[in-house]
N, C-alpha and C. Protein backbone atom coordinates (compact mmCIF):
# COMPACT_ATOMS: atom_id res chain seq x y z
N UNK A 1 -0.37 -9.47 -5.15
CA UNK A 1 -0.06 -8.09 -5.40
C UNK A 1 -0.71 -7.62 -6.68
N UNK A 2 -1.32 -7.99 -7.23
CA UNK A 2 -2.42 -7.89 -8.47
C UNK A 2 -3.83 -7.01 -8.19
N UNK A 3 -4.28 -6.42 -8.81
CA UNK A 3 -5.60 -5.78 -8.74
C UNK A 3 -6.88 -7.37 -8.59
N UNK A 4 -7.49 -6.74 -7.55
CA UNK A 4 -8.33 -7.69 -7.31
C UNK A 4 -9.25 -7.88 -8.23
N UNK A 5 -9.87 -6.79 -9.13
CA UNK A 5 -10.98 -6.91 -10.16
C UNK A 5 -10.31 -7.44 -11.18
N UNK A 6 -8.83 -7.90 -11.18
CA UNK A 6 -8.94 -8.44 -12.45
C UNK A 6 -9.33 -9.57 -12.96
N UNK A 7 -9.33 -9.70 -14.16
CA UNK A 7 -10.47 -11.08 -14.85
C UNK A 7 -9.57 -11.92 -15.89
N UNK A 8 -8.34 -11.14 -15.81
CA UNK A 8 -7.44 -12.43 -16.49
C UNK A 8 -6.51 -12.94 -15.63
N UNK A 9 -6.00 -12.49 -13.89
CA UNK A 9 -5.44 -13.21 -13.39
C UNK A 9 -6.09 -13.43 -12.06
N UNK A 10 -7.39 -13.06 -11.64
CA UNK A 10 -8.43 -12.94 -10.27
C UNK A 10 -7.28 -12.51 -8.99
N UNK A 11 -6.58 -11.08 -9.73
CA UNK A 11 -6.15 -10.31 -8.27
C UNK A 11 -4.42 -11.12 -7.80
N UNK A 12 -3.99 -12.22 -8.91
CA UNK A 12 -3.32 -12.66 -8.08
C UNK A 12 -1.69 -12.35 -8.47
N UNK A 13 -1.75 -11.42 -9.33
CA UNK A 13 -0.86 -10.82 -10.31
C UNK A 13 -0.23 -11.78 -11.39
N UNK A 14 -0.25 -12.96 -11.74
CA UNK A 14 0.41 -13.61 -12.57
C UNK A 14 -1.19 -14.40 -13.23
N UNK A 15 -0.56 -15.52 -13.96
CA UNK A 15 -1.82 -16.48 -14.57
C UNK A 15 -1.16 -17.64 -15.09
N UNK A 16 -1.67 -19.03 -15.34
CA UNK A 16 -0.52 -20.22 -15.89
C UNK A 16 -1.03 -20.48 -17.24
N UNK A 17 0.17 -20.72 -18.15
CA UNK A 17 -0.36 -20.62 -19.78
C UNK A 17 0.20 -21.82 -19.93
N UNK A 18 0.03 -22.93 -20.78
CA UNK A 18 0.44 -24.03 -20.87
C UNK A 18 1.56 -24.11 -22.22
N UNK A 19 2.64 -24.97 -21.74
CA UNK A 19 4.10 -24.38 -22.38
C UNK A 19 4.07 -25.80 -23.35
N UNK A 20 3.45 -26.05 -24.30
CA UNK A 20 3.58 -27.19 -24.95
C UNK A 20 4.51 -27.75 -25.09
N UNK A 21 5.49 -27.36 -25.83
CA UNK A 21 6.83 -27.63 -25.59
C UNK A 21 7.52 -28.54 -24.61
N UNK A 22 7.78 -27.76 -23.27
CA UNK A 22 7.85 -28.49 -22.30
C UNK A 22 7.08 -29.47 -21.56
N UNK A 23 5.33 -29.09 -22.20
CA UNK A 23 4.58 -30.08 -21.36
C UNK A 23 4.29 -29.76 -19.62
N UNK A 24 4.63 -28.38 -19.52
CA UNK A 24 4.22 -27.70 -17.95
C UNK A 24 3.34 -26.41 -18.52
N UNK A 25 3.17 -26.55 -17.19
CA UNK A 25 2.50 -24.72 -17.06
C UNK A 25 3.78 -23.64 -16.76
N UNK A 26 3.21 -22.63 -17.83
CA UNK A 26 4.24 -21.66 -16.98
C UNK A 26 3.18 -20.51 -16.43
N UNK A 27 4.00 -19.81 -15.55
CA UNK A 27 3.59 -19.01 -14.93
C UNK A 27 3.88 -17.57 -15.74
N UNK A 28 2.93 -16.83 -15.89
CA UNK A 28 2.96 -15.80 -16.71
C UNK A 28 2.78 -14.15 -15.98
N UNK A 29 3.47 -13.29 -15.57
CA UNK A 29 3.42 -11.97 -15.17
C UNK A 29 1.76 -11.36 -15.77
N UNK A 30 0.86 -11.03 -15.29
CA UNK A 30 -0.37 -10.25 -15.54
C UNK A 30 0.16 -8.95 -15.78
N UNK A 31 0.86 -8.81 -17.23
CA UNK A 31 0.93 -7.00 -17.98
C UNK A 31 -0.60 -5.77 -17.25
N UNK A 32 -1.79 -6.63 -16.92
CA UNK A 32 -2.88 -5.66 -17.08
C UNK A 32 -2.29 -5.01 -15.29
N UNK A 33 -2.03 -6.09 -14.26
CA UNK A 33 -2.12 -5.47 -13.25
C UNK A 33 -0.85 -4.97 -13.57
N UNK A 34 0.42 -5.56 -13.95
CA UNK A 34 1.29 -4.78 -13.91
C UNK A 34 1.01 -3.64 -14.01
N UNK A 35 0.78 -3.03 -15.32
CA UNK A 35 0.59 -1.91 -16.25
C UNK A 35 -0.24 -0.95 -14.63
N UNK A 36 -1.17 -1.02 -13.98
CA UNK A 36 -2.56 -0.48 -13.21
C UNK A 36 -1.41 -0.15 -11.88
N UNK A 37 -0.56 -1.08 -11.97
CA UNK A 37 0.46 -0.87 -10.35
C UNK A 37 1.45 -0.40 -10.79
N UNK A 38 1.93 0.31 -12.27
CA UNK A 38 3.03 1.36 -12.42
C UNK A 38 1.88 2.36 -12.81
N UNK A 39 0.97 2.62 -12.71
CA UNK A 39 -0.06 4.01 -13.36
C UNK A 39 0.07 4.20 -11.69
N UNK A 40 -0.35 3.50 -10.73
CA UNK A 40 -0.27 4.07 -9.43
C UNK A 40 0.91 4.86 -8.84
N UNK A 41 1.84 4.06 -9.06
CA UNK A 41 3.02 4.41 -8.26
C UNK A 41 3.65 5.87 -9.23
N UNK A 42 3.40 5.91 -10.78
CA UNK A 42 3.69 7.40 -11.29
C UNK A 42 2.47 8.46 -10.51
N UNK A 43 0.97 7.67 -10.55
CA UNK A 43 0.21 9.08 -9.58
C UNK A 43 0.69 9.34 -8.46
N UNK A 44 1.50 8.71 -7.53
CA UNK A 44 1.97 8.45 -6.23
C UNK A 44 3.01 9.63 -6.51
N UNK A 45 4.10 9.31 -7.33
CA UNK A 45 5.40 10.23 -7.84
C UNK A 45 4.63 11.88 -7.99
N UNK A 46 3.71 11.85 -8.78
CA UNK A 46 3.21 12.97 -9.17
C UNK A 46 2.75 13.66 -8.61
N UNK A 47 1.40 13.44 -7.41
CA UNK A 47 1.03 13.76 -5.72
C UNK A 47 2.03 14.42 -5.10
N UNK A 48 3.16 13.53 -4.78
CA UNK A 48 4.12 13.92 -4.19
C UNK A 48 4.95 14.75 -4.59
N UNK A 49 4.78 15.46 -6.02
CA UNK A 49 5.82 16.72 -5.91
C UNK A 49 4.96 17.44 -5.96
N UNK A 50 3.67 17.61 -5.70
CA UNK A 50 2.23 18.31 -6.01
C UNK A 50 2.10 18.83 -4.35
N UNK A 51 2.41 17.99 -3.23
CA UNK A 51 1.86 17.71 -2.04
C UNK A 51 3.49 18.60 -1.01
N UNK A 52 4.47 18.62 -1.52
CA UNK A 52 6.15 19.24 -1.31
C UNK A 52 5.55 20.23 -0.99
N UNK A 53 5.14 21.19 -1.30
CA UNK A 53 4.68 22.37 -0.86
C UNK A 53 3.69 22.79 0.33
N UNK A 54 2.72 21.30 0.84
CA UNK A 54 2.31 21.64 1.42
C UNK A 54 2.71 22.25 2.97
N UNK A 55 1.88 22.50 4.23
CA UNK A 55 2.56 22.92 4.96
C UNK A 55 2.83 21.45 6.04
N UNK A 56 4.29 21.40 6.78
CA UNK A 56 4.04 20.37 7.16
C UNK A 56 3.24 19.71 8.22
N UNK A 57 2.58 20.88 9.09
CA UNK A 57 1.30 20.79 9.83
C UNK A 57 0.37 20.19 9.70
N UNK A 58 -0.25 20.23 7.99
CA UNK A 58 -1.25 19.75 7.65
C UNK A 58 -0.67 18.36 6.99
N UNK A 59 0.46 18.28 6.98
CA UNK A 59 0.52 16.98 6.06
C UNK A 59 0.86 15.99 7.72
N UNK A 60 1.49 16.58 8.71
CA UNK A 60 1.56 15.68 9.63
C UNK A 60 0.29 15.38 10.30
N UNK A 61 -0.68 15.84 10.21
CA UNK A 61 -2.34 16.16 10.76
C UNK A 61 -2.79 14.90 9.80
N UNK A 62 -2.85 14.37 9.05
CA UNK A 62 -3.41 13.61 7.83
C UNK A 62 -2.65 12.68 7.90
N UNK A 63 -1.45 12.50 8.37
CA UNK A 63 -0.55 11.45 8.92
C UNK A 63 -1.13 11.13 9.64
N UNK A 64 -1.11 11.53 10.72
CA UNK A 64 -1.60 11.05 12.11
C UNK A 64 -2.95 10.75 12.03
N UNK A 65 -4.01 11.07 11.66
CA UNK A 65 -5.19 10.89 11.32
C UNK A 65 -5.14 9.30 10.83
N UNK A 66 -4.85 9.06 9.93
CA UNK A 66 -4.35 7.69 8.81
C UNK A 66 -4.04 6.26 9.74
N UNK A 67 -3.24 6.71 10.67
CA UNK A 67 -2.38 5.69 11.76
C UNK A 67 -3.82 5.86 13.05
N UNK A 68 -4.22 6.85 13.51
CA UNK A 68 -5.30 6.55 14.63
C UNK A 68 -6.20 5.85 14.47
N UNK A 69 -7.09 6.11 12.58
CA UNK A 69 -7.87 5.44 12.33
C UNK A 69 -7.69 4.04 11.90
N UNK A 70 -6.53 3.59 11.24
CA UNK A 70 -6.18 2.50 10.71
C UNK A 70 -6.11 1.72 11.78
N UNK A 71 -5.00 2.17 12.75
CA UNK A 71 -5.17 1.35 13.94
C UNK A 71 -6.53 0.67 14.57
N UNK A 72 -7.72 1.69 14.83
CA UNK A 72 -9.01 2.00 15.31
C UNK A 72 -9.81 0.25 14.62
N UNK A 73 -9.18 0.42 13.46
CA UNK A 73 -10.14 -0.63 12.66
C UNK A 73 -9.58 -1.98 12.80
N UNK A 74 -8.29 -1.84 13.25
CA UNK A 74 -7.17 -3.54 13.44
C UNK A 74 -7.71 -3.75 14.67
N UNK A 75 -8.20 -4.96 15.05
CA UNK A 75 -8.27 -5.74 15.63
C UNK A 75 -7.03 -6.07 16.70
N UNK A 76 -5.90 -6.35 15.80
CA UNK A 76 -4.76 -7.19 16.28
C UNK A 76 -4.04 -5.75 17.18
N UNK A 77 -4.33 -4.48 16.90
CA UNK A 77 -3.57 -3.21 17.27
C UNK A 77 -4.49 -2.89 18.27
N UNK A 78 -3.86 -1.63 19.50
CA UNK A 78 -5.09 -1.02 20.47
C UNK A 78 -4.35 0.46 19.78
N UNK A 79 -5.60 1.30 20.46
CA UNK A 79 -4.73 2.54 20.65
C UNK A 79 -3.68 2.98 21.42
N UNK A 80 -3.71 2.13 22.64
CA UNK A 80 -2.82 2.38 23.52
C UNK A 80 -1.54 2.11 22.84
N UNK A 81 -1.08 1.66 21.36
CA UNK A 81 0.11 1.65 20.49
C UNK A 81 0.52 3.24 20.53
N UNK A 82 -0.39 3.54 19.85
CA UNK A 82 -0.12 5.63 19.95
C UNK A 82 0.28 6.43 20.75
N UNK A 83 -0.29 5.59 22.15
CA UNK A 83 0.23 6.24 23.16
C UNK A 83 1.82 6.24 23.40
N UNK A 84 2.40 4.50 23.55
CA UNK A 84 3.66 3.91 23.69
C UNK A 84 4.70 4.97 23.10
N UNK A 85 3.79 5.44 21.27
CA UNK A 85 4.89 5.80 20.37
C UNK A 85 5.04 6.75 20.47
N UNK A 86 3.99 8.21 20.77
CA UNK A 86 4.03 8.93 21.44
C UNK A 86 5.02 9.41 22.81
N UNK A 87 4.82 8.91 23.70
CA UNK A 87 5.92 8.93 24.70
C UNK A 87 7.04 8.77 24.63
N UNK A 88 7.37 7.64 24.03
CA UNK A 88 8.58 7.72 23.05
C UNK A 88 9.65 8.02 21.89
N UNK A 89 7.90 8.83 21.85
CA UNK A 89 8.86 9.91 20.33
C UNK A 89 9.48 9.07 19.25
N UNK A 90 8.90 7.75 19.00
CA UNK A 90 9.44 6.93 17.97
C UNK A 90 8.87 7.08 16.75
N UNK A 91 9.71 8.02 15.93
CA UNK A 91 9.12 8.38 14.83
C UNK A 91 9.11 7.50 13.86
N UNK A 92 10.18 6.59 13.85
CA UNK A 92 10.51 5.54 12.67
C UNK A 92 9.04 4.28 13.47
N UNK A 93 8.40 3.98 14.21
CA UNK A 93 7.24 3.28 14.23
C UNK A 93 5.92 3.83 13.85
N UNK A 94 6.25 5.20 13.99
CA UNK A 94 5.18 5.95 13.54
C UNK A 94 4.89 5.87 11.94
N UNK A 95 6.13 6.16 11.54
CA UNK A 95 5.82 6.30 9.63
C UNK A 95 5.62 4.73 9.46
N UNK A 96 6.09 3.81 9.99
CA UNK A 96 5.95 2.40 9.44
C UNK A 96 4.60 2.26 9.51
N UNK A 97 3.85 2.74 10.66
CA UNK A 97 2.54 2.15 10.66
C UNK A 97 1.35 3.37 9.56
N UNK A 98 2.09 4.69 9.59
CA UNK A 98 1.58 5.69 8.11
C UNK A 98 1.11 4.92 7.12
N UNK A 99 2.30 4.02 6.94
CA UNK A 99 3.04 3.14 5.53
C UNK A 99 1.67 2.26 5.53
N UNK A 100 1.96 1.37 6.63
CA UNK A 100 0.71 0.13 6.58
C UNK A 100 -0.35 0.86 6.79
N UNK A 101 -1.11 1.32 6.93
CA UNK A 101 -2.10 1.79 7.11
C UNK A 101 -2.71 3.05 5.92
N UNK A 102 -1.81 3.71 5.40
CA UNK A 102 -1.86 4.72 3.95
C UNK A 102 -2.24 3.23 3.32
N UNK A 103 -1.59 2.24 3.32
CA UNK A 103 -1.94 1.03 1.93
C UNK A 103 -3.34 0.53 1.77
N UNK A 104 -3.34 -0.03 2.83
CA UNK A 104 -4.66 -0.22 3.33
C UNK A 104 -5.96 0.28 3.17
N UNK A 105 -6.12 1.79 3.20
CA UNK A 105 -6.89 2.26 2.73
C UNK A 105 -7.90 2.11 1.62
């Protein structure tokens, strides 16, 4: 869960510092990705009271867009998923796959 470019823990969010003391490694939290994955999630906060206003037409249009294409590119997914969820009007599979697929990006 770490930024992949980083160069003090190579993406993997932590790093091991050697605990003399004890004579182990400890495992140490990476502050840099930390720090880069709370700057996201406040732009995320901030978007989103920026984006409240929009209309929900266009924000469900850009939804749906997100999930056709994301899908489009998985391998493991068909489209014929869209269809299923569609017919079924399953909205709670719909935003889950928003979710995975908004990340992804």
């Amino acid at each position: 869960m770490g930024n992949p470019n980083c160069e003090k823990c190579n993406g993997k969010g932590h790093y091991l510092v050697p605990n003399y003391q004890h004579d182990v490694m400890e495992r140490i939290e990476c502050m840099d990705c930390y720090a880069e994955e709370h700057y996201k999630w406040h732009l995320s906060e901030e978007l989103s009271r920026v984006l409240v206003n929009a209309s929900p037409q266009k924000l469900s249009m850009i939804i749906s867009e997100i999930i056709v294409y994301g899908i489009d590119r998985d391998e493991n997914n068909s489209l014929a998923r869209i269809e299923t969820i569609i017919q079924t009007k399953n909205i709670n599979e719909a935003l889950v796959l928003a979710d995975i697929y908004g990340r992804n990006e």
